[in-house]
Protein backbone atom coordinates (compact mmCIF):
# COMPACT_ATOMS: atom_id res chain seq x y z
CA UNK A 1 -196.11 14.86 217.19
CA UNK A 2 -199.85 14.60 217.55
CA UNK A 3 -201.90 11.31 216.95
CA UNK A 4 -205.24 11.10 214.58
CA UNK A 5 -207.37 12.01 217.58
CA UNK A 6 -205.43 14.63 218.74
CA UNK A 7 -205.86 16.23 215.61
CA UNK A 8 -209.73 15.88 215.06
CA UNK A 9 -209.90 17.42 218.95
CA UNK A 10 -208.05 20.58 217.62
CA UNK A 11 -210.50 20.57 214.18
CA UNK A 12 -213.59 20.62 216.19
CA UNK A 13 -211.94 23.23 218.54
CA UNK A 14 -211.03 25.05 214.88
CA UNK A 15 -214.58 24.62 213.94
CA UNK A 16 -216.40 26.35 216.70
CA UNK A 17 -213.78 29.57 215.85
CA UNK A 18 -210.57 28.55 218.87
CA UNK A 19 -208.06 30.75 217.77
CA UNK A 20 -205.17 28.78 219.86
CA UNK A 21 -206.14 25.15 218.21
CA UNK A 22 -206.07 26.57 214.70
CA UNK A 23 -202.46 27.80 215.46
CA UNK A 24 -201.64 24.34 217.65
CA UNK A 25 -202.85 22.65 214.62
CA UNK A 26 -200.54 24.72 212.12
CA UNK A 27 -197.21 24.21 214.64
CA UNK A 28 -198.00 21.03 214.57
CA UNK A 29 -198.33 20.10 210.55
CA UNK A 30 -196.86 23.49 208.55
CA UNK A 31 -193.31 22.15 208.63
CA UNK A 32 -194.20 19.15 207.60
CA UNK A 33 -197.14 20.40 204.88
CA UNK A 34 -194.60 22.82 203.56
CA UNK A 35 -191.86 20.06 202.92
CA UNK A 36 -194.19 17.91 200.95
CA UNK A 37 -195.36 20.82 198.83
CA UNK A 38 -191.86 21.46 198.22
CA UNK A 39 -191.66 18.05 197.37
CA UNK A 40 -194.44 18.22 194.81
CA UNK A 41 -193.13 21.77 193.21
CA UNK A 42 -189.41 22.16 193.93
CA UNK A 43 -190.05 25.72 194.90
CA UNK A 44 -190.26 26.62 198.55
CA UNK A 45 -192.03 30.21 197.92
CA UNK A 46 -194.46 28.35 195.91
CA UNK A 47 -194.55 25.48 198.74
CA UNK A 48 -195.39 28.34 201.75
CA UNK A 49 -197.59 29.79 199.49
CA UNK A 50 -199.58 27.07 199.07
CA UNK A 51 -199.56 26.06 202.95
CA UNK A 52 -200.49 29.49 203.29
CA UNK A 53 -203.82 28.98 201.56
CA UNK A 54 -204.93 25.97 202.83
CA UNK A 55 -205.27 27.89 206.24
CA UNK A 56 -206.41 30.61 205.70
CA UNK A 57 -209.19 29.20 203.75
CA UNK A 58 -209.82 26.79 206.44
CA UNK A 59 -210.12 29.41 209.08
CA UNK A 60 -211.61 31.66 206.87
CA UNK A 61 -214.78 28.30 205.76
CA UNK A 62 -214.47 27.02 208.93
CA UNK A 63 -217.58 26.95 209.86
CA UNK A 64 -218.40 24.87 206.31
CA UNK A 65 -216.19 21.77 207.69
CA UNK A 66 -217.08 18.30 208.25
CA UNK A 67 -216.51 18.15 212.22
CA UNK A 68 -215.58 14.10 211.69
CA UNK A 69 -212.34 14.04 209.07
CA UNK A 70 -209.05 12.55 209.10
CA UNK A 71 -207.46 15.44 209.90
CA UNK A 72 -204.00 14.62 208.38
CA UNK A 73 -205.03 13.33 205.21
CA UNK A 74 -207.72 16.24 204.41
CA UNK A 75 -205.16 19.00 204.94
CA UNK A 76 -202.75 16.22 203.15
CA UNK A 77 -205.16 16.41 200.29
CA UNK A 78 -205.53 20.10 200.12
CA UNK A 79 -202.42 20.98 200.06
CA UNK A 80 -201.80 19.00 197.24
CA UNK A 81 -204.36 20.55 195.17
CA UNK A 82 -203.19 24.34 196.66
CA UNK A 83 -199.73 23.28 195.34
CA UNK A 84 -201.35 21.81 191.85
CA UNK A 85 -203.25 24.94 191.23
CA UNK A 86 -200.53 27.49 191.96
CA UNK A 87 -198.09 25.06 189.81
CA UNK A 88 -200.46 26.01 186.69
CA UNK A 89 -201.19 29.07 187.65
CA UNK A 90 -197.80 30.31 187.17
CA UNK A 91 -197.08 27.96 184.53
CA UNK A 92 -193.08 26.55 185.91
CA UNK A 93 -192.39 23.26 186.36
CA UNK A 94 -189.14 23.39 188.29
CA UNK A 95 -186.84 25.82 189.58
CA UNK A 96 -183.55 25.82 191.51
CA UNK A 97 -183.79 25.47 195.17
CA UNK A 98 -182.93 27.97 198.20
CA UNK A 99 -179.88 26.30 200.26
CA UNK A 100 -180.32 26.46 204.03
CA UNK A 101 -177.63 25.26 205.71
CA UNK A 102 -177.99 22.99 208.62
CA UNK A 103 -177.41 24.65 212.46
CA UNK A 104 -174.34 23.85 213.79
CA UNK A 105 -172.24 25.77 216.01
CA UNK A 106 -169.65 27.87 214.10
CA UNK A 107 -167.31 28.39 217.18
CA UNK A 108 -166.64 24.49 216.98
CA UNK A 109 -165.08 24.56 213.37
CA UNK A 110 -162.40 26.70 211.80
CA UNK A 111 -163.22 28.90 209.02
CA UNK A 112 -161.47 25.99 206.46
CA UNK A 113 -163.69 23.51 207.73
CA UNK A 114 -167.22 25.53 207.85
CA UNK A 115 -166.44 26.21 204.48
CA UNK A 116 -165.77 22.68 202.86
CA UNK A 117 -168.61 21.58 205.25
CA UNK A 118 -171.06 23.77 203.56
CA UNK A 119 -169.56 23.41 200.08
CA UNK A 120 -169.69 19.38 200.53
CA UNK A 121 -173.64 19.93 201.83
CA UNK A 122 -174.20 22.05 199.24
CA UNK A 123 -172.93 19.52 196.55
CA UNK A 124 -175.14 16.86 198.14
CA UNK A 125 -178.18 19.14 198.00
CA UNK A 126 -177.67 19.82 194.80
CA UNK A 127 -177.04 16.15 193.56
CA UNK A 128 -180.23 15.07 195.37
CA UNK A 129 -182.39 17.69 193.94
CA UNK A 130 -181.25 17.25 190.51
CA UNK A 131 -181.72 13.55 191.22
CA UNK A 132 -185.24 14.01 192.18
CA UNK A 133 -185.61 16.26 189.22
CA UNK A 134 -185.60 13.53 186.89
CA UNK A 135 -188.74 12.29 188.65
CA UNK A 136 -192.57 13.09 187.43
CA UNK A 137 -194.46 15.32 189.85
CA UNK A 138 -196.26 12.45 190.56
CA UNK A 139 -193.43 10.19 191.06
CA UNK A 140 -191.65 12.48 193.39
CA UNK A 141 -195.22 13.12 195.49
CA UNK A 142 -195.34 9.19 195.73
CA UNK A 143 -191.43 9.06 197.14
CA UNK A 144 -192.26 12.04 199.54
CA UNK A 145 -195.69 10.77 200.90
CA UNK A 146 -193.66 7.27 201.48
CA UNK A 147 -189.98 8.37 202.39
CA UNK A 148 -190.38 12.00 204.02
CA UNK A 149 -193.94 11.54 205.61
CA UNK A 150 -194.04 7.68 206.37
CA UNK A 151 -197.64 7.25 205.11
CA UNK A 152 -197.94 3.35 204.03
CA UNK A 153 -198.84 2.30 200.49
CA UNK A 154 -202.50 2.27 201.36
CA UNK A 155 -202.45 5.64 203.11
CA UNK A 156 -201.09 7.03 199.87
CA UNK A 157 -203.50 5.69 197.34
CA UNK A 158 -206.59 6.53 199.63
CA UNK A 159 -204.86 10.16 199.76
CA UNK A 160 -204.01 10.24 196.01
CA UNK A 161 -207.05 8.36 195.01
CA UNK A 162 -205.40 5.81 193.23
CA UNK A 163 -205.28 1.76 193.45
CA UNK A 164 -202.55 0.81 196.04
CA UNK A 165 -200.90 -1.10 193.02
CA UNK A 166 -200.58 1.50 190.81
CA UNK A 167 -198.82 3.46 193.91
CA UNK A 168 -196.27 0.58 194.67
CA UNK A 169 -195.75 0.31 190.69
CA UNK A 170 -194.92 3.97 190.51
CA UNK A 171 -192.21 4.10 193.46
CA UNK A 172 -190.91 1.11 191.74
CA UNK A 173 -190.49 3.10 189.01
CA UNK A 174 -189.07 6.03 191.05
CA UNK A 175 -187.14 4.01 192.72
CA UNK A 176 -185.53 2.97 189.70
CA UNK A 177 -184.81 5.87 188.14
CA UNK A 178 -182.70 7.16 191.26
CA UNK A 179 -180.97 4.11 191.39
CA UNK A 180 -179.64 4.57 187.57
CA UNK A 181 -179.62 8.52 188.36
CA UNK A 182 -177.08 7.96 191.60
CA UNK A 183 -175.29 5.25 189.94
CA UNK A 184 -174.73 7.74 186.92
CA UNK A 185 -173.40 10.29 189.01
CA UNK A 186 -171.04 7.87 191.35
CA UNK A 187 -169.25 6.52 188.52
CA UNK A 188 -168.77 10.28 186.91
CA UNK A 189 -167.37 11.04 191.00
CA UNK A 190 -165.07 8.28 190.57
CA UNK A 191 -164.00 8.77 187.38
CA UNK A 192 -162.69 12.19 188.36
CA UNK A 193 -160.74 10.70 191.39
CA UNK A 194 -159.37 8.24 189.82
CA UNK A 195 -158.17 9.51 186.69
C-alpha cells in the first residue's frame, strides 16, 4: 500500500497526462474504492460503476485538478458522491448481493467438505449483509470508512463533512443496532439446535 505522498507523486504525474501513474494509482485504490461503494449501495455493479466514473472523469478533467490534494480522501469523496448519484438515478435502495467465494485450493478438500464450506460461507455472507441491511446508508458508510478502510473518527468527519461527534454518535448507533441484530439471530441459531 502507498502512503499520502506517494499518492500526490502519482496525481501530479496524472496531471501532466502519465498514462502508467493514472493506472498505478487505480491498482493501488480500485479494490479498495469499489468495496466502500459497495458498502454505501449494496450493489457491486452499481459499486464498479461508480469507481468507473470517478476515473474516467479524472483522466478525462485532468488537466482541471488541484496539483496539491489529499489524494485518498478526494477520490474518497468522489466516489461517494458517484455512488450517491447513481443510487438516485436508478432509484433502488438495496439489492441482494453476488457471492464470491473465497480461493482455496479444491484438490485439498473432498467434494462433501467444499460444499458445506461454501454453504456455511454463504450463510455467513448472507447473515452479515442482511445485518448491515438494517443500517442507514449513512450508518453503514460510517462502519465501512471506520472498520473496512481504517480512517479515524476525524478522518471520517473531514471526509463526510460532518462534526467528529456526530460521526462517533452515529457508529454508536450502528454499532448498536448490529449488536441487537446478531444477538437476534444467535438466539434464533440456538433455538434451532437446541430444540
Amino acid at each position: 500500500m502507498l502512503d499520502e505522498f506517494a499518492y500526490l507523486q502519482l496525481w501530479q504525474k496524472i496531471i501532466k497526462g502519465d498514462r502508467k501513474a493514472f493506472e498505478k494509482l487505480f491498482d493501488a485504490l480500485g479494490k479498495e474504492l469499489v468495496s466502500y461503494a459497495y458498502k454505501i449501495s449494496l450493489d457491486r455493479a452499481l459499486a464498479k460503476d461508480a469507481v468507473q466514473d470517478v476515473f474516467v472523469d479524472l483522466w478525462l478533467y485532468r488537466s482541471n485538478l488541484n496539483e496539491d490534494v489529499q489524494v485518498k480522501f478526494y477520490l474518497y469523496r468522489c466516489v461517494r458522491r458517484a455512488t450517491t448519484k447513481l443510487l438516485r438515478r436508478d432509484n433502488q435502495e438495496n439489492t441482494e448481493a453476488q457471492w464470491y467465494p473465497m480461493d482455496f485450493e479444491a484438490d485439498e478438500l473432498s467434494p462433501e467438505m467444499l460444499l458445506c464450506r461454501i454453504e456455511s460461507e454463504s450463510f455467513q455472507e448472507a447473515q452479515i449483509e442482511k445485518s448491515l441491511k438494517i443500517l442507514s446508508e449513512r450508518e453503514r458508510e460510517i462502519i465501512t470508512l471506520k472498520y473496512y478502510s481504517n480512517l479515524k473518527l476525524r478522518e471520517i468527519a473531514n471526509l463526510l463533512e460532518i462534526k467528529e461527534q456526530t460521526v462517533a454518535n452515529i457508529l454508536q448507533k450502528a454499532l448498536t443496532k448490529l449488536r441487537q441484530q446478531l444477538s437476534y439471530l444467535i438466539s434464533i441459531v440456538l433455538f434451532f439446535i437446541f430444540d
